[in-house]
N, C-alpha and C. Protein backbone atom coordinates (compact mmCIF):
# COMPACT_ATOMS: atom_id res chain seq x y z
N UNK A 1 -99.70 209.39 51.30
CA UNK A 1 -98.35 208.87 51.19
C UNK A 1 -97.40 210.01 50.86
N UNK A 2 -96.35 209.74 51.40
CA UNK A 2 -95.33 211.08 51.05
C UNK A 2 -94.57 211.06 49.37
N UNK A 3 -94.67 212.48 48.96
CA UNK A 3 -94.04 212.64 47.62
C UNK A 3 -92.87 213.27 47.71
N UNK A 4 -92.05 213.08 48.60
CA UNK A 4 -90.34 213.27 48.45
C UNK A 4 -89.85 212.48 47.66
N UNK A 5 -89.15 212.96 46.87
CA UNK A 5 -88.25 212.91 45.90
C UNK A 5 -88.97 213.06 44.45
N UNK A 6 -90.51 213.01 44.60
CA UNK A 6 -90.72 213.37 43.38
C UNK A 6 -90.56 215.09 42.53
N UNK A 7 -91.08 215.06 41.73
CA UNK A 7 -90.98 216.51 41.12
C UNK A 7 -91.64 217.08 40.76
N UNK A 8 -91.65 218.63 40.90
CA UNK A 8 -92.88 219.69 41.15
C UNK A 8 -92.65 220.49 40.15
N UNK A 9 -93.72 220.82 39.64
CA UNK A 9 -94.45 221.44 38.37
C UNK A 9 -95.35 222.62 39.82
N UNK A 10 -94.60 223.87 39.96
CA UNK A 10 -94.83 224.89 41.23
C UNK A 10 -96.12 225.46 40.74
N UNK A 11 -96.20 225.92 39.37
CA UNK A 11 -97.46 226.79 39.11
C UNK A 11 -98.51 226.12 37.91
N UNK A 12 -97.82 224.71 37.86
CA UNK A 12 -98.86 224.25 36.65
C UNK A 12 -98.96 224.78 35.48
N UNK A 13 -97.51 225.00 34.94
CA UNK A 13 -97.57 225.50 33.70
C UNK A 13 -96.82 224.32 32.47
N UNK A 14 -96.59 223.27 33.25
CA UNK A 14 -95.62 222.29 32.04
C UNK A 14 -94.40 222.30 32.49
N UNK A 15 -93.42 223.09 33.30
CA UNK A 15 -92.23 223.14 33.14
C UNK A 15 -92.19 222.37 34.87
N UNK A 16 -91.16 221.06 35.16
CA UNK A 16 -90.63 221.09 36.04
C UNK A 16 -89.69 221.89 36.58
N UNK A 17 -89.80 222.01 37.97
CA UNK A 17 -89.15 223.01 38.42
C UNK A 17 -88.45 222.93 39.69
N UNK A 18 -88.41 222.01 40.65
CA UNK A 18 -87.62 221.12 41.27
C UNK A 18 -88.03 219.76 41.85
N UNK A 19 -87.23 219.74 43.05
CA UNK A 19 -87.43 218.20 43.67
C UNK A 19 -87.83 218.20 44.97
N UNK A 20 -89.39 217.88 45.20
CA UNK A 20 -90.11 217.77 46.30
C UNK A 20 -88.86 217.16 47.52
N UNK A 21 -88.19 217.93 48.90
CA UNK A 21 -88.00 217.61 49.80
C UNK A 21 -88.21 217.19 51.20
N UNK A 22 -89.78 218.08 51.53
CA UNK A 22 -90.49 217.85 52.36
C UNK A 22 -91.93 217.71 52.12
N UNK A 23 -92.89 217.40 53.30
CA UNK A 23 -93.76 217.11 52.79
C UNK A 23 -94.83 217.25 54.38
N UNK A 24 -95.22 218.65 54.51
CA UNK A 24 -96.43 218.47 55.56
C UNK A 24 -97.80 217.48 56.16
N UNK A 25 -98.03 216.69 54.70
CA UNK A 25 -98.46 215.75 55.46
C UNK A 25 -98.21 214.64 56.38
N UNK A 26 -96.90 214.29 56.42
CA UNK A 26 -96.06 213.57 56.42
C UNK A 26 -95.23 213.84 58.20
N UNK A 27 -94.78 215.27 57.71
CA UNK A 27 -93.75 215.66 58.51
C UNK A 27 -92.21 215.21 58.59
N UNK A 28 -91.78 215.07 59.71
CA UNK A 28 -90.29 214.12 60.09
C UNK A 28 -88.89 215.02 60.93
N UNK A 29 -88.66 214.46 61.03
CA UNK A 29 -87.49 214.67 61.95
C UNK A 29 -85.87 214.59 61.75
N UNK A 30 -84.80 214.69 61.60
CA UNK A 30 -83.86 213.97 61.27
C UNK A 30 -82.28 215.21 61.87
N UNK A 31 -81.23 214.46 60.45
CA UNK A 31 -80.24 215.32 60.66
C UNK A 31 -79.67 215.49 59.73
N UNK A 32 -79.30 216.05 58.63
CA UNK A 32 -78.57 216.37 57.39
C UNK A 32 -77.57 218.02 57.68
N UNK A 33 -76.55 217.12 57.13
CA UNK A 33 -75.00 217.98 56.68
C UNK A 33 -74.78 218.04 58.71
N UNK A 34 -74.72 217.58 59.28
CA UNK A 34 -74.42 217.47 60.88
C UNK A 34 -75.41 218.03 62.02
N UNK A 35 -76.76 218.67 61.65
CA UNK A 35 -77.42 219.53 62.06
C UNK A 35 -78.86 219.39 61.59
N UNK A 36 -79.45 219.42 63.01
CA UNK A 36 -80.70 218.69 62.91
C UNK A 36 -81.63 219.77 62.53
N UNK A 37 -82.83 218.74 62.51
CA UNK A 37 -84.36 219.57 61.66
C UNK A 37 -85.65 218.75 62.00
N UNK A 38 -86.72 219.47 62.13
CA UNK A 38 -87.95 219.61 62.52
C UNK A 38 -88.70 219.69 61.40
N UNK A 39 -89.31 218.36 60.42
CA UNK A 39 -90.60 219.46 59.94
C UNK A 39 -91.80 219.17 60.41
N UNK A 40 -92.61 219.62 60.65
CA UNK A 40 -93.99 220.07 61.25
C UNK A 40 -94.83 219.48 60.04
N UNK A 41 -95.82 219.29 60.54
CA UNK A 41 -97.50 218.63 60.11
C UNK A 41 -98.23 219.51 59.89
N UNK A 42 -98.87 219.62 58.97
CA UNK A 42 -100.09 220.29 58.90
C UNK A 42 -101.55 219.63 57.79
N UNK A 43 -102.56 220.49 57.62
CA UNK A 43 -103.33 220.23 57.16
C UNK A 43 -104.41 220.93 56.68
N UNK A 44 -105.13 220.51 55.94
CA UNK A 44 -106.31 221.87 55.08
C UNK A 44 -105.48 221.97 53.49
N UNK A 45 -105.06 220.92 52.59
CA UNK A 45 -104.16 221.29 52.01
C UNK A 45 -104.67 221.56 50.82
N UNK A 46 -104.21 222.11 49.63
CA UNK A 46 -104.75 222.60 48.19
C UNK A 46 -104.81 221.18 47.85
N UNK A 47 -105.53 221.17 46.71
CA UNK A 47 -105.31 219.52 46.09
C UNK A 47 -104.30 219.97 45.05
N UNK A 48 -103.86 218.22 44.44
CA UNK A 48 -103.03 217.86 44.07
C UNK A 48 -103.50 216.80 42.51
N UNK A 49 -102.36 217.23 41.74
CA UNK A 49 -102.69 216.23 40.62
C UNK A 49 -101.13 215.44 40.20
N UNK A 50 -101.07 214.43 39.72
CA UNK A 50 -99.75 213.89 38.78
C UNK A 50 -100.08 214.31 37.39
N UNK A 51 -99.14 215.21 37.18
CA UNK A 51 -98.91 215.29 35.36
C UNK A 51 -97.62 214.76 34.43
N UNK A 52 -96.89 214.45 35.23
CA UNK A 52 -96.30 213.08 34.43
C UNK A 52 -96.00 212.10 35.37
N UNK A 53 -95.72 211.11 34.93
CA UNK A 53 -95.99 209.66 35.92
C UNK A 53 -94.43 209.19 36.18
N UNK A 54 -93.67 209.52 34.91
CA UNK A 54 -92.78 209.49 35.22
C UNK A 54 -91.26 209.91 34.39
N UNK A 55 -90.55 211.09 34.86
CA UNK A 55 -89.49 212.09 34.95
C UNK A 55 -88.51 211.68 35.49
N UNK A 56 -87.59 212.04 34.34
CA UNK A 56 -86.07 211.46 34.87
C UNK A 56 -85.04 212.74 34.94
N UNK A 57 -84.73 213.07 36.26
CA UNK A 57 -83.67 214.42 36.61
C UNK A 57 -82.82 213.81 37.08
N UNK A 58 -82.28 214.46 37.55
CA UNK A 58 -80.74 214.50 38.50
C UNK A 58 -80.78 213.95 39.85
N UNK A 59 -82.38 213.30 40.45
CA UNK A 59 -82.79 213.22 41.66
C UNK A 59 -83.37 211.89 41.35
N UNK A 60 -83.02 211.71 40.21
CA UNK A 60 -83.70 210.08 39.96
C UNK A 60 -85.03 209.96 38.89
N UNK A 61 -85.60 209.24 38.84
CA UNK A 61 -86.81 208.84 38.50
C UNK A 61 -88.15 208.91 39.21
N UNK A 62 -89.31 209.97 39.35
CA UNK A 62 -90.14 209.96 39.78
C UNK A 62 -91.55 210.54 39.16
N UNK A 63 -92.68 210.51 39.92
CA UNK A 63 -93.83 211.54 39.04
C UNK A 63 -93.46 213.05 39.36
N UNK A 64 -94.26 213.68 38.63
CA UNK A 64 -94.29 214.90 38.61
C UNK A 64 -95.91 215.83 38.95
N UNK A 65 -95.50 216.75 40.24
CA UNK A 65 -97.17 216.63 40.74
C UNK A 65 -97.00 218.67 40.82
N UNK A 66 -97.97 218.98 40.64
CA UNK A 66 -98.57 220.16 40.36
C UNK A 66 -100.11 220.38 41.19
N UNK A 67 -99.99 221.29 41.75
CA UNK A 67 -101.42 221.81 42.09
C UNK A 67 -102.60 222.06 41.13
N UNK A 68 -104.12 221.39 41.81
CA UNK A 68 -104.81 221.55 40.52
C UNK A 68 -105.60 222.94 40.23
N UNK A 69 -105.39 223.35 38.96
CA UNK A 69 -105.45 224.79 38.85
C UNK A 69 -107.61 225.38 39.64
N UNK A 70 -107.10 226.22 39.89
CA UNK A 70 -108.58 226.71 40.93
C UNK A 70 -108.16 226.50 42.17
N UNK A 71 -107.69 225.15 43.50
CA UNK A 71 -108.01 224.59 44.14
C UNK A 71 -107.49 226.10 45.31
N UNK A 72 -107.86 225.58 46.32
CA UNK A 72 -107.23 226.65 47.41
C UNK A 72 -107.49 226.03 48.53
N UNK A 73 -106.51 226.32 49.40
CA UNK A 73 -105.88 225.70 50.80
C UNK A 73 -104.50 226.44 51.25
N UNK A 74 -103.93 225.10 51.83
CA UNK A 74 -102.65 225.62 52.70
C UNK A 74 -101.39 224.98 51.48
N UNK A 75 -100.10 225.48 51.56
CA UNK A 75 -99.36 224.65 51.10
C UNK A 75 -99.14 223.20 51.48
N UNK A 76 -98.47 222.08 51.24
CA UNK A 76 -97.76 220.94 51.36
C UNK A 76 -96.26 221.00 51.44
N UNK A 77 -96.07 221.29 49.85
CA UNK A 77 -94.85 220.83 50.16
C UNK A 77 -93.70 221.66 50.07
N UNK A 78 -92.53 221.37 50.45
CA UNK A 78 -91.10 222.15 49.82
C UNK A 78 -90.35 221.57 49.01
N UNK A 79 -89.65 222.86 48.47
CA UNK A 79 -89.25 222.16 47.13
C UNK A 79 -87.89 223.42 46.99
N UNK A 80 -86.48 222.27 46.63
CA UNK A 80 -85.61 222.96 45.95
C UNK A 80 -85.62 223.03 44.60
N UNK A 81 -84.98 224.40 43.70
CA UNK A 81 -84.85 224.05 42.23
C UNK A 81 -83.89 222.74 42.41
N UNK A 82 -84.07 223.00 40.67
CA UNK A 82 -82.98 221.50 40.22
C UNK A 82 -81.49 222.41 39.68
N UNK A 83 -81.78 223.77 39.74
CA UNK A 83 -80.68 224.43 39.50
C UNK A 83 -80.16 225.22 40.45
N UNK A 84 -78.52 225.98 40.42
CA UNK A 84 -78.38 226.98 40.76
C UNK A 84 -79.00 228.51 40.46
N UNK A 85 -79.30 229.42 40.97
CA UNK A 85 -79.66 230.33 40.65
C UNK A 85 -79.42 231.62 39.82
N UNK A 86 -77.53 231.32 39.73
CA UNK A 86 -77.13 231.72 39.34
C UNK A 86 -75.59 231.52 38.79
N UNK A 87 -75.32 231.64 37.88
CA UNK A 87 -73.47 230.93 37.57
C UNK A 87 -72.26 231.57 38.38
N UNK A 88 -71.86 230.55 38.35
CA UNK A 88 -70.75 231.30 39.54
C UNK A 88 -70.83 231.26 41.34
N UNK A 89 -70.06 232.51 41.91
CA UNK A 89 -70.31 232.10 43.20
C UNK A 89 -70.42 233.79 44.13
N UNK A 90 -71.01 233.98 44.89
CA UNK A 90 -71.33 235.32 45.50
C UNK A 90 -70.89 235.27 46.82
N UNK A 91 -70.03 236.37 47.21
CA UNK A 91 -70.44 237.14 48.56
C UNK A 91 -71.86 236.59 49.50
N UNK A 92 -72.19 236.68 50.68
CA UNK A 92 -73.02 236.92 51.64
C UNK A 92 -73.16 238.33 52.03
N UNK A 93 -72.36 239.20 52.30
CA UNK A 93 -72.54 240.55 52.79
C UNK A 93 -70.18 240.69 51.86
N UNK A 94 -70.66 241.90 51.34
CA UNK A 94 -68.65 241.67 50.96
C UNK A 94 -67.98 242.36 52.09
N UNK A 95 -67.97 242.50 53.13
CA UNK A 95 -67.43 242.73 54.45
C UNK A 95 -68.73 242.58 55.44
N UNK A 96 -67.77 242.37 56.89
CA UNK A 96 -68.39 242.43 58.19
C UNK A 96 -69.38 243.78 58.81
N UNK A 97 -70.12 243.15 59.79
CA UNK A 97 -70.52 244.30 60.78
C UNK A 97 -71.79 244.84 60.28
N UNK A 98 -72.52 244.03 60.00
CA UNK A 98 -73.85 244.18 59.29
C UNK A 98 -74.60 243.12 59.50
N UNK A 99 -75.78 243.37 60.55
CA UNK A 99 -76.52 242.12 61.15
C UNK A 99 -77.80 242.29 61.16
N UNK A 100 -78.88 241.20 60.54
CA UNK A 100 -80.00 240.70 60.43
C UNK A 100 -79.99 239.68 61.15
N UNK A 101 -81.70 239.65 61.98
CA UNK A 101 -81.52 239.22 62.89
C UNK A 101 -83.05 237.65 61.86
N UNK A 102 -82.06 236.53 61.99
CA UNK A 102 -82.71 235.60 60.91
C UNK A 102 -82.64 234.14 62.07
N UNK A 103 -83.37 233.32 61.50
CA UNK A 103 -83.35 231.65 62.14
C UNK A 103 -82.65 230.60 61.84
N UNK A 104 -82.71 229.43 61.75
CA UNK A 104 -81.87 228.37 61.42
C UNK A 104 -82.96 227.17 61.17
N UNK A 105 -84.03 227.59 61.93
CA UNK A 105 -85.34 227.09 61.75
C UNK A 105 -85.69 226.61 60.32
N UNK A 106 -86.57 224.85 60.54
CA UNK A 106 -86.82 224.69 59.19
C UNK A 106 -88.32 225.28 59.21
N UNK A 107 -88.21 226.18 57.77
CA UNK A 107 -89.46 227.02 57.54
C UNK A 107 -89.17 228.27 57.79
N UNK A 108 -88.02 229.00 57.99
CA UNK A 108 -87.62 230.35 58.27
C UNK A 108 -87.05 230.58 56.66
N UNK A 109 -86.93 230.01 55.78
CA UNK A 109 -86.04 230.66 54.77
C UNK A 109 -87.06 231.57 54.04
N UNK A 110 -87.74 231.89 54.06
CA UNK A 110 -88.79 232.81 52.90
C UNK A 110 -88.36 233.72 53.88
N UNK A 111 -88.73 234.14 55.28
CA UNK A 111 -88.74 235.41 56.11
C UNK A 111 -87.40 235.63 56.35
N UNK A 112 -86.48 235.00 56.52
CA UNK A 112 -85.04 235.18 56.46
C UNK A 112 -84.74 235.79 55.44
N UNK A 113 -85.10 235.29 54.05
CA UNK A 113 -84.47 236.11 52.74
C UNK A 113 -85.35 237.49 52.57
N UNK A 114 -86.49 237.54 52.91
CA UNK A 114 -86.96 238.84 53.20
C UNK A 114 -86.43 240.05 53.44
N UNK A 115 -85.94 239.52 55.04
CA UNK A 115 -85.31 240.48 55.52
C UNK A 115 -83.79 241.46 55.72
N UNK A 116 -83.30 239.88 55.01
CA UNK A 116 -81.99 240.30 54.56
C UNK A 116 -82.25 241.67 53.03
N UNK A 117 -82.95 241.09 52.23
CA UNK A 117 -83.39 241.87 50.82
C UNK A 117 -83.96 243.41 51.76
N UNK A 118 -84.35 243.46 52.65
CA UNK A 118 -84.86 244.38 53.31
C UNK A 118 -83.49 245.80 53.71
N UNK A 119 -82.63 244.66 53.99
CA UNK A 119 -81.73 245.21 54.55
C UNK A 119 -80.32 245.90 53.72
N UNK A 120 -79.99 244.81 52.66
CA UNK A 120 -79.31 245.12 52.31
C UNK A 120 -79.65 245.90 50.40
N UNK A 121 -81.07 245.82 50.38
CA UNK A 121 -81.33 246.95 48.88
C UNK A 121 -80.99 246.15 47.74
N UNK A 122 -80.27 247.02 47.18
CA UNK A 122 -79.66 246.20 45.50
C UNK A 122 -78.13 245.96 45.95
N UNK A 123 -77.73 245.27 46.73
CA UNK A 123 -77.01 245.17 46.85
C UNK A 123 -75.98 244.48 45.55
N UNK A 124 -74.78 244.41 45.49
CA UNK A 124 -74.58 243.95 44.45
C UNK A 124 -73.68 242.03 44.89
N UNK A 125 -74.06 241.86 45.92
CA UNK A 125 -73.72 240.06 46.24
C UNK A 125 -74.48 239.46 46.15
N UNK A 126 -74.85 238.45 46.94
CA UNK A 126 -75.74 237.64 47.36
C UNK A 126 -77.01 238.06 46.78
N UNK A 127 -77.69 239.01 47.73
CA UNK A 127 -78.98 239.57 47.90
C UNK A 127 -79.05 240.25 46.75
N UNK A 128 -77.90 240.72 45.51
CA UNK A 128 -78.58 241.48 44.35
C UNK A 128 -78.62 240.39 42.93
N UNK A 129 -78.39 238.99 43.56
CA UNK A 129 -78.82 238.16 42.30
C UNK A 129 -80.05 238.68 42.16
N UNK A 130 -80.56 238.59 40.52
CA UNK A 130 -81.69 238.61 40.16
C UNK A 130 -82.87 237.91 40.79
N UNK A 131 -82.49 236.52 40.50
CA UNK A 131 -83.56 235.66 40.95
C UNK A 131 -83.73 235.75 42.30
N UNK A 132 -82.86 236.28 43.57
CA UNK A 132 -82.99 236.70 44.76
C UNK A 132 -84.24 237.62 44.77
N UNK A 133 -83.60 238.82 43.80
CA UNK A 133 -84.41 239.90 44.41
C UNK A 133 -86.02 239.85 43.87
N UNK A 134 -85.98 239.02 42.98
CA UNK A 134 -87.49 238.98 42.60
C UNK A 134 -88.51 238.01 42.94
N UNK A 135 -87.52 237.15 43.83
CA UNK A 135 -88.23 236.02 44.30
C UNK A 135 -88.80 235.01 43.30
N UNK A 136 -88.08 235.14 41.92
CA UNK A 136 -88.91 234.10 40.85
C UNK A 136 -87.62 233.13 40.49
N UNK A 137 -88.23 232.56 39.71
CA UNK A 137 -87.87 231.21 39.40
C UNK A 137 -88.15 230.09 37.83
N UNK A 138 -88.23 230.02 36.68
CA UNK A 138 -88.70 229.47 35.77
C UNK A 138 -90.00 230.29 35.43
N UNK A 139 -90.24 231.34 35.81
CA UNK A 139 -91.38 232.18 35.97
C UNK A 139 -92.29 232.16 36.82
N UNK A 140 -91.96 231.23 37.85
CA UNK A 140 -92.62 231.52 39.26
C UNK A 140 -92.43 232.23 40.60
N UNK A 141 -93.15 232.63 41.12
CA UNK A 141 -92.57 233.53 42.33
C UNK A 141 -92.84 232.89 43.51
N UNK A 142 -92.06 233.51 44.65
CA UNK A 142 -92.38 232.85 45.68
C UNK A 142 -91.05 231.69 45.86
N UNK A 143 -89.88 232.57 45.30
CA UNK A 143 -88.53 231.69 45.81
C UNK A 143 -87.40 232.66 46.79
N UNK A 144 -86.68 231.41 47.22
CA UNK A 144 -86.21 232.28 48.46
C UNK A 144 -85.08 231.48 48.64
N UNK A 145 -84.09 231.91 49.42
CA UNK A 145 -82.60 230.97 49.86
C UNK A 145 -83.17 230.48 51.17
N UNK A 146 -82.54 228.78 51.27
CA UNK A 146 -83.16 228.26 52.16
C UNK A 146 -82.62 228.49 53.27
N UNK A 147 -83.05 228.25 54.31
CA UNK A 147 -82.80 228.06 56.29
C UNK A 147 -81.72 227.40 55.92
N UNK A 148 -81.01 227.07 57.20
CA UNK A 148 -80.44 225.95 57.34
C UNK A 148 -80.89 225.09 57.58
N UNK A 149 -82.01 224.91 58.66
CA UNK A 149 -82.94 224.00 58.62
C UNK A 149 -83.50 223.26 57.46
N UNK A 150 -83.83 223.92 56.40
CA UNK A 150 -84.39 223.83 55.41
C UNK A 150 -83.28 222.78 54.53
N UNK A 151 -82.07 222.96 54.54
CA UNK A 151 -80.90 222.37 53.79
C UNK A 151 -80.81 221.28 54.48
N UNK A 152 -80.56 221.58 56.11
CA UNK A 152 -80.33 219.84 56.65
C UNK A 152 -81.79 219.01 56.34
N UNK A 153 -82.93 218.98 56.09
CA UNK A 153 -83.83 218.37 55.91
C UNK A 153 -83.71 218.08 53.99
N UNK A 154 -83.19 219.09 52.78
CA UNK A 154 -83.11 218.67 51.69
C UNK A 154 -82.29 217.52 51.59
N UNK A 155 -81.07 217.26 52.51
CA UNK A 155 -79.89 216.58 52.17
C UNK A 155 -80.02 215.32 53.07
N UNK A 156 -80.90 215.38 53.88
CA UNK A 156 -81.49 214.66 54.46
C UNK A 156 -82.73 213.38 53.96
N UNK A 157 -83.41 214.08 53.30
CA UNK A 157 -84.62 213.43 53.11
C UNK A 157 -84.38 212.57 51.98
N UNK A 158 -83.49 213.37 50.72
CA UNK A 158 -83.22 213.08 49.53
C UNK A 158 -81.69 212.42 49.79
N UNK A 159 -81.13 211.84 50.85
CA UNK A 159 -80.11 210.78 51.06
C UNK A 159 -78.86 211.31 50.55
N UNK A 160 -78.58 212.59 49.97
CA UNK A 160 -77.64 213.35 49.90
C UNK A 160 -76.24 212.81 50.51
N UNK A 161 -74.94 212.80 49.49
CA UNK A 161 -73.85 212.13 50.72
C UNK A 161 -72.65 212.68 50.09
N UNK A 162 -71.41 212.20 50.28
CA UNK A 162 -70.10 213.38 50.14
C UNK A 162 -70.30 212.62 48.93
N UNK A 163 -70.45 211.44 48.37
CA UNK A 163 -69.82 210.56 47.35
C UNK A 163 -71.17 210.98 46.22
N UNK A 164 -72.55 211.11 46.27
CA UNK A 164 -73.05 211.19 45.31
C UNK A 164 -73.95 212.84 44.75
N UNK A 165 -73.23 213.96 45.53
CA UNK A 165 -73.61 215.22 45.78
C UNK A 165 -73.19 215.28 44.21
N UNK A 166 -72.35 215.43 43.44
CA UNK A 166 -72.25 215.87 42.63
C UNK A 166 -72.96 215.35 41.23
N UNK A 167 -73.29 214.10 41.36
CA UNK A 167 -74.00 213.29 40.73
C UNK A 167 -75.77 214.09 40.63
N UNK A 168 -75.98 214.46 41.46
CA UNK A 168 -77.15 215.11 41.60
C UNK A 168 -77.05 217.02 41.22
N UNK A 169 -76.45 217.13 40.45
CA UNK A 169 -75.67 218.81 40.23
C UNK A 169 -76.01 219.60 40.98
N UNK A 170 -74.96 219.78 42.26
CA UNK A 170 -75.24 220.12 43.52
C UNK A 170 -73.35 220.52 43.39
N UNK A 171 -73.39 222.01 43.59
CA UNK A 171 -72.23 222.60 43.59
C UNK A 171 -71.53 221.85 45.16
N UNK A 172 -70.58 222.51 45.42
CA UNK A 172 -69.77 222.09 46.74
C UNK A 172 -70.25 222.91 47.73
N UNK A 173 -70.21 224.20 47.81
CA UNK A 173 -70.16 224.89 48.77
C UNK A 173 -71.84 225.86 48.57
N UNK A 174 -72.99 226.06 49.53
CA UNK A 174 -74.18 226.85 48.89
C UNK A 174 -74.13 227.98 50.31
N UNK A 175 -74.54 229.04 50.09
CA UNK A 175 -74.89 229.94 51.31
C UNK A 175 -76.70 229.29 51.55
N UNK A 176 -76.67 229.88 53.39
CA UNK A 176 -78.01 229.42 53.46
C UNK A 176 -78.58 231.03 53.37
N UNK A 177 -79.19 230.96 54.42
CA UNK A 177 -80.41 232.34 54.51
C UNK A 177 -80.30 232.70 56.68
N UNK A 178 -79.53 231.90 57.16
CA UNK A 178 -79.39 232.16 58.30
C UNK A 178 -78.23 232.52 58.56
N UNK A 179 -78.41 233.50 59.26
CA UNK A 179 -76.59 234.68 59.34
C UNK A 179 -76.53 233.87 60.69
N UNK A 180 -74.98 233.89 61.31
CA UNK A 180 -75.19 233.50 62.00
C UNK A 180 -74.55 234.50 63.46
N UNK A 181 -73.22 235.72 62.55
CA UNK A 181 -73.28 236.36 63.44
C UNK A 181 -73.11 237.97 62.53
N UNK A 182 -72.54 239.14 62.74
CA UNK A 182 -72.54 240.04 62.34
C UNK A 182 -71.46 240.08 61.14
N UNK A 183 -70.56 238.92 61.51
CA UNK A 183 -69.15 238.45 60.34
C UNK A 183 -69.48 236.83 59.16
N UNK A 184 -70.44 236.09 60.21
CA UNK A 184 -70.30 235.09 59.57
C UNK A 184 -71.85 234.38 59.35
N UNK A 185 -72.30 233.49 58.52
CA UNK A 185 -73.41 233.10 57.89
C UNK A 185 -73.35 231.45 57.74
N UNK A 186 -74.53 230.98 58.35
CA UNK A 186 -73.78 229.50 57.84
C UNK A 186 -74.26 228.95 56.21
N UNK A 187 -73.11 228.08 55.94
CA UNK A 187 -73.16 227.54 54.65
C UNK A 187 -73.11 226.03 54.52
N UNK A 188 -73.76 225.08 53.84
CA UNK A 188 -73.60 223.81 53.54
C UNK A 188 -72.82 223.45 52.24
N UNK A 189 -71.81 222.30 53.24
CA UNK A 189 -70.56 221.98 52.79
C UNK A 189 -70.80 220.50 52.50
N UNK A 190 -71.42 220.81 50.61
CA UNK A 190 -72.07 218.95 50.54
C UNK A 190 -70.70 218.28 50.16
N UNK A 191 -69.94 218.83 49.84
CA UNK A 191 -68.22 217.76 49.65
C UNK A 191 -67.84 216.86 50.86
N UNK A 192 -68.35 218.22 52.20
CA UNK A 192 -67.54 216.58 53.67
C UNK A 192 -68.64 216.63 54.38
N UNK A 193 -70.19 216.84 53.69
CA UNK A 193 -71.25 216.85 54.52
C UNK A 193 -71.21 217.45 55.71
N UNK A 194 -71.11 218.73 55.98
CA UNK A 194 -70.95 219.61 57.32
C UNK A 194 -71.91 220.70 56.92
N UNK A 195 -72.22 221.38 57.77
CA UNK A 195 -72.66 222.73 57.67
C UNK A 195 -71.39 223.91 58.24
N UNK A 196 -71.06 224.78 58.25
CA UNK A 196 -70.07 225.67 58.73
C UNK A 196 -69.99 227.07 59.16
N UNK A 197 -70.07 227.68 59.99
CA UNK A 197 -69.88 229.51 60.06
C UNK A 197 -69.03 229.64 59.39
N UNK A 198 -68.97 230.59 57.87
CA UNK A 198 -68.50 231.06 56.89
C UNK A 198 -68.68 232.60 56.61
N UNK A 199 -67.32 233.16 56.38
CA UNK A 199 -67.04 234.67 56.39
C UNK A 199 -67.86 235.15 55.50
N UNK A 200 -68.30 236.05 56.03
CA UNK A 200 -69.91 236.59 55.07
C UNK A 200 -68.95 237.22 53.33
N UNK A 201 -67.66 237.43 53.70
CA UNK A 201 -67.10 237.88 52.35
C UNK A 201 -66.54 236.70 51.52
N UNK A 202 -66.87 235.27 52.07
CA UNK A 202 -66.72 233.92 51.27
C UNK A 202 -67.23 234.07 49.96
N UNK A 203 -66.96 233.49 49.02
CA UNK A 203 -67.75 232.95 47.71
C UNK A 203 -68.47 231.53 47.52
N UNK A 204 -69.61 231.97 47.73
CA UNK A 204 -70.23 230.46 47.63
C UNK A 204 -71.18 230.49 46.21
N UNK A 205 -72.39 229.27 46.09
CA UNK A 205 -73.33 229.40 45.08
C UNK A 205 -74.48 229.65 46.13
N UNK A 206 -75.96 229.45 45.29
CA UNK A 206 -77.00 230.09 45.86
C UNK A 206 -78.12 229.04 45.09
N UNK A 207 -78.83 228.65 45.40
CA UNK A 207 -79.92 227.61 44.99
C UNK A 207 -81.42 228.44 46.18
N UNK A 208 -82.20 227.91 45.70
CA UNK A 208 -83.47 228.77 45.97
C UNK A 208 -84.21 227.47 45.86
N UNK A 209 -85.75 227.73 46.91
CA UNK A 209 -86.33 226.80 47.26
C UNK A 209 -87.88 227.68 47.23
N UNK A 210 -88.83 226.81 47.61
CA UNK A 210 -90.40 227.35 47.72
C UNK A 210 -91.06 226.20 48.38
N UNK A 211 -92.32 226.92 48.47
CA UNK A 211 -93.18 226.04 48.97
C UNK A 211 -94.55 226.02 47.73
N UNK A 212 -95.16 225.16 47.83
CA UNK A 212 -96.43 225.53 46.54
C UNK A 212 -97.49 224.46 47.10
């Protein structure tokens, strides 16, 4: 059975750490913020345990499921934090004419943020948040800015809408991880539910996602 919307405990240490959005066993299809998404099936997966039954966030009321420590396989699921990554709002690139060549694809955001971090060093925007460049998270690693893909399927799955985005502490404006040209990057716009090509020298926020 699918565990979207519940909440993930990423490394099994006690601390929740976001809100299950997708779910490979499962898969699905859809369209969130105007722009569609694919997720894919798979299988061979790590096992799974519930360690609390039931957790109350910003995403509602659900269990809380964690991998069981030893097990080994493939991942399941994706998962956004329940936070921003950082306070405030960043740059994408702070001027034009600087291009990585990234997807829109759901499941491209880990290799997308890669290569941007590849590209642009310590930069001091986007790509030189902390939690960017180290890929961690509540003390886990293995976080990344999502696809766009990845966003239309969070806002999607989890029923996301102009009227209750903020209710769920979900800033207005987030950068994704897919540039879209050498000036501009797209961003999800949860205030009028759109996605948008946005000037890479915009100020947006930044939320980070994983898989576990």
């Amino acid at each position: 059975e699918t565990q979207v919307a519940n909440y993930a405990d990423v490394d099994g240490n006690g601390t929740v750490d976001g809100v299950i959005y997708a779910d490979l066993a499962i898969g699905g299809s859809g369209s969130g913020l105007g722009q569609s998404y694919t997720i894919p099936t798979s299988s061979g997966f790590k096992k799974y345990e519930v360690t609390q039954e039931s957790y109350s966030g910003s995403f509602g009321t659900g269990q809380v499921i964690a991998p069981v420590s030893g097990s080994s396989g493939n991942e399941r699921f994706y998962v956004m934090a329940l936070e921003n990554a950082a306070s405030g709002t960043y740059q994408f690139w702070s001027s034009g004419g600087t291009r990585v060549v990234t997807s829109t694809d759901f499941g491209t955001g880990e290799s997308n943020t890669a290569a941007m971090k590849a590209k642009s060093g310590s930069s001091s925007y986007l790509w030189g948040i902390s939690e960017v460049q180290s890929g961690t998270w509540n003390g886990s690693g293995g976080w990344y800015v999502p696809s766009r893909g990845e966003w239309s399927a969070f806002a999607d799955q989890l029923d996301i809408t102009t009227s209750n985005n903020s209710s769920k502490g979900l800033s207005n404006l987030y950068w994704s991880s897919s540039q879209s040209s050498a000036n501009t990057a797209w961003s999800a716009y949860f205030y009028n539910g759109s996605f948008n090509r946005s000037y890479v020298n915009s100020n947006y926020c930044v939320r980070l996602g994983t898989t576990f």
